[in-house]
N, C-alpha and C. Protein backbone atom coordinates (compact mmCIF):
# COMPACT_ATOMS: atom_id res chain seq x y z
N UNK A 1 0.84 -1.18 0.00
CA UNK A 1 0.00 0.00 0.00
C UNK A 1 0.89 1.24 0.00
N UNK A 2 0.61 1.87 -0.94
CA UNK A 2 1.41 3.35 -0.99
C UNK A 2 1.14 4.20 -0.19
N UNK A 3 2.32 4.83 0.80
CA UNK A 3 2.24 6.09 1.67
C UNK A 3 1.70 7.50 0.80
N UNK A 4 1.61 8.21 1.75
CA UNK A 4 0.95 8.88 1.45
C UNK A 4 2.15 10.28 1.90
N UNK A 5 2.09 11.78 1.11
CA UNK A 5 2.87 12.43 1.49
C UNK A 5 2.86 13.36 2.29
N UNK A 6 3.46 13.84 3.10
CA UNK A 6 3.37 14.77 4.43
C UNK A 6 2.40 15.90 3.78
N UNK A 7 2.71 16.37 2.07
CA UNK A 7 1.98 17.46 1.86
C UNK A 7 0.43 17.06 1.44
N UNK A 8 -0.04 15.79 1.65
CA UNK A 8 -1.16 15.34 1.00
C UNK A 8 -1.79 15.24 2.56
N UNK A 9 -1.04 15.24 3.56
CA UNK A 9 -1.77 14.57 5.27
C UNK A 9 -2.27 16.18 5.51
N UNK A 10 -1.32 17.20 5.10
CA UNK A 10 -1.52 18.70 5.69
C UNK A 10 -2.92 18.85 5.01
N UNK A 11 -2.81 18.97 3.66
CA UNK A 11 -4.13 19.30 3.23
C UNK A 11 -5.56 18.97 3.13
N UNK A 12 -5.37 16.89 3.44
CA UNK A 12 -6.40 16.59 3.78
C UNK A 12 -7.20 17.09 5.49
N UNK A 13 -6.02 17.68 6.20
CA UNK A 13 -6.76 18.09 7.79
C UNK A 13 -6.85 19.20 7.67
N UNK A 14 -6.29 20.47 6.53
CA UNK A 14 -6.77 21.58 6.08
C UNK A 14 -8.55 21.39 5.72
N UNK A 15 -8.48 20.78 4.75
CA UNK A 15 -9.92 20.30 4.24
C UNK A 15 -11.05 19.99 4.91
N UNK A 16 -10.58 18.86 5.62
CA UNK A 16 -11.75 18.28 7.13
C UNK A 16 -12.09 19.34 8.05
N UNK A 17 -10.42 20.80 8.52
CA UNK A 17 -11.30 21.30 9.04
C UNK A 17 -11.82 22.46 8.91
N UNK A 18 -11.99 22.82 7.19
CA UNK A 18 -12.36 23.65 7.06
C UNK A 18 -13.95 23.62 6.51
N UNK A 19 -14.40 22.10 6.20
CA UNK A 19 -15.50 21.62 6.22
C UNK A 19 -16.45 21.19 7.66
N UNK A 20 -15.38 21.63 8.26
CA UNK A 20 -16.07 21.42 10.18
C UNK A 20 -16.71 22.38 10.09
N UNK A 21 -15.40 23.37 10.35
CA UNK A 21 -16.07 24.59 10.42
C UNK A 21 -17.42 25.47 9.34
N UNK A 22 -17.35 25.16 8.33
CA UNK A 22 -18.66 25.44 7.97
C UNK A 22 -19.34 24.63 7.89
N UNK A 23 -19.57 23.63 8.63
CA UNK A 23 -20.63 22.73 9.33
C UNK A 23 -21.45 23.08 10.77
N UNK A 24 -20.38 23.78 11.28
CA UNK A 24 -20.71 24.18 12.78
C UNK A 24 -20.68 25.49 12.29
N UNK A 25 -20.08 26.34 11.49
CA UNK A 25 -21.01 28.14 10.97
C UNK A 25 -22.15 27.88 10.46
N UNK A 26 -22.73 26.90 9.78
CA UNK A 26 -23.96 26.98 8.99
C UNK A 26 -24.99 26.53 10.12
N UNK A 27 -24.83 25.51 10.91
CA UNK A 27 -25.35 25.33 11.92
C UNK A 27 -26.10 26.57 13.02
N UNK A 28 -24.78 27.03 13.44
CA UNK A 28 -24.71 28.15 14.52
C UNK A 28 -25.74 29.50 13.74
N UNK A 29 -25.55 29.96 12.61
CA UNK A 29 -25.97 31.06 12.33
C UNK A 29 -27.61 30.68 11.37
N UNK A 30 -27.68 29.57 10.82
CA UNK A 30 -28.90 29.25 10.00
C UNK A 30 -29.68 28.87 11.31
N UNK A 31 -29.54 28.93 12.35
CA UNK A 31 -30.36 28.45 13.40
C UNK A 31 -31.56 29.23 14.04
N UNK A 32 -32.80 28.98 14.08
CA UNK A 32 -33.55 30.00 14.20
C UNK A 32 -35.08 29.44 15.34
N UNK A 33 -34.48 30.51 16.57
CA UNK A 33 -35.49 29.90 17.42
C UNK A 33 -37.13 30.36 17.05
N UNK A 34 -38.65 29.16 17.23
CA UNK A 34 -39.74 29.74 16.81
C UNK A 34 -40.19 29.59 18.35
N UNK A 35 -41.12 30.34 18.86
CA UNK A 35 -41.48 30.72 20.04
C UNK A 35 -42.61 29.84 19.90
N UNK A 36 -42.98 28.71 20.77
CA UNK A 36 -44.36 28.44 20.46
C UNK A 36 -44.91 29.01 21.27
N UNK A 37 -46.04 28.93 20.71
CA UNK A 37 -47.59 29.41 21.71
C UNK A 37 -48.14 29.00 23.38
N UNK A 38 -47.74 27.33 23.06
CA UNK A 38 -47.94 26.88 24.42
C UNK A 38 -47.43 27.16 25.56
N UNK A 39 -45.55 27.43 25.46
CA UNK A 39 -45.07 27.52 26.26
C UNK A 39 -45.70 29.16 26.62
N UNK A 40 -45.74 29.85 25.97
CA UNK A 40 -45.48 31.50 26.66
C UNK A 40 -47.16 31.61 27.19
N UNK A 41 -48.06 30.55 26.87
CA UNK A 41 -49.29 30.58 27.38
C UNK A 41 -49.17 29.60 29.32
N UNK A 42 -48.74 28.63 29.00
CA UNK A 42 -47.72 28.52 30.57
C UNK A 42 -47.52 29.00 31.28
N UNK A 43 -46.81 29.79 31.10
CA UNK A 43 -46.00 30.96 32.22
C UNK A 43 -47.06 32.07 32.27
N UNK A 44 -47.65 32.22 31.59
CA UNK A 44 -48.59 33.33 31.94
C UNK A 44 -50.00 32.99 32.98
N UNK A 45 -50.35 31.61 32.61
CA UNK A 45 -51.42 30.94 33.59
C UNK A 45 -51.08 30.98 34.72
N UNK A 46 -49.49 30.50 35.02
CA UNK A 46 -49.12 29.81 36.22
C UNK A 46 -48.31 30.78 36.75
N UNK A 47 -49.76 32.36 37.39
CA UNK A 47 -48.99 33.10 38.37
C UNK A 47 -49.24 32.82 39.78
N UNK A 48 -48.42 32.74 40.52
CA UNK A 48 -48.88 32.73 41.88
C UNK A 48 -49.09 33.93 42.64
N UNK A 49 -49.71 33.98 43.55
CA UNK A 49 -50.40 34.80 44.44
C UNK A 49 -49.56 34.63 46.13
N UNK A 50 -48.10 35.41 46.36
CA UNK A 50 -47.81 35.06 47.32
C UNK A 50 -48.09 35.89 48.80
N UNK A 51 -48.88 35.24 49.52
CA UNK A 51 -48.88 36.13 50.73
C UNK A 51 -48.00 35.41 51.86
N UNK A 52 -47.19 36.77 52.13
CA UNK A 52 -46.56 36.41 53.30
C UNK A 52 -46.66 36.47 54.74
């Protein structure tokens, strides 16, 4: 099996991690929170009334 050359190892971990990284940028920034309804209807039912 043929080795492989020091300048072929650099660029394949150039590559991997420059495909990380816009794996985890496309991730991070295409990410988009939707608020549902239920929850913010939740917190609004469930006030308490504290007497001390």
């Amino acid at each position: 099996m043929p080795q492989m050359a020091p300048i072929s190892w650099l660029f394949m971990f150039i590559l991997f991690s420059f495909t990380l990284l816009m794996f985890c940028s496309s991730n991070y920034f295409l990410f988009s929170i939707s608020p549902s309804q239920t929850s913010v209807k939740n917190i609004s039912s469930n006030s308490f009334n504290w007497k001390w």
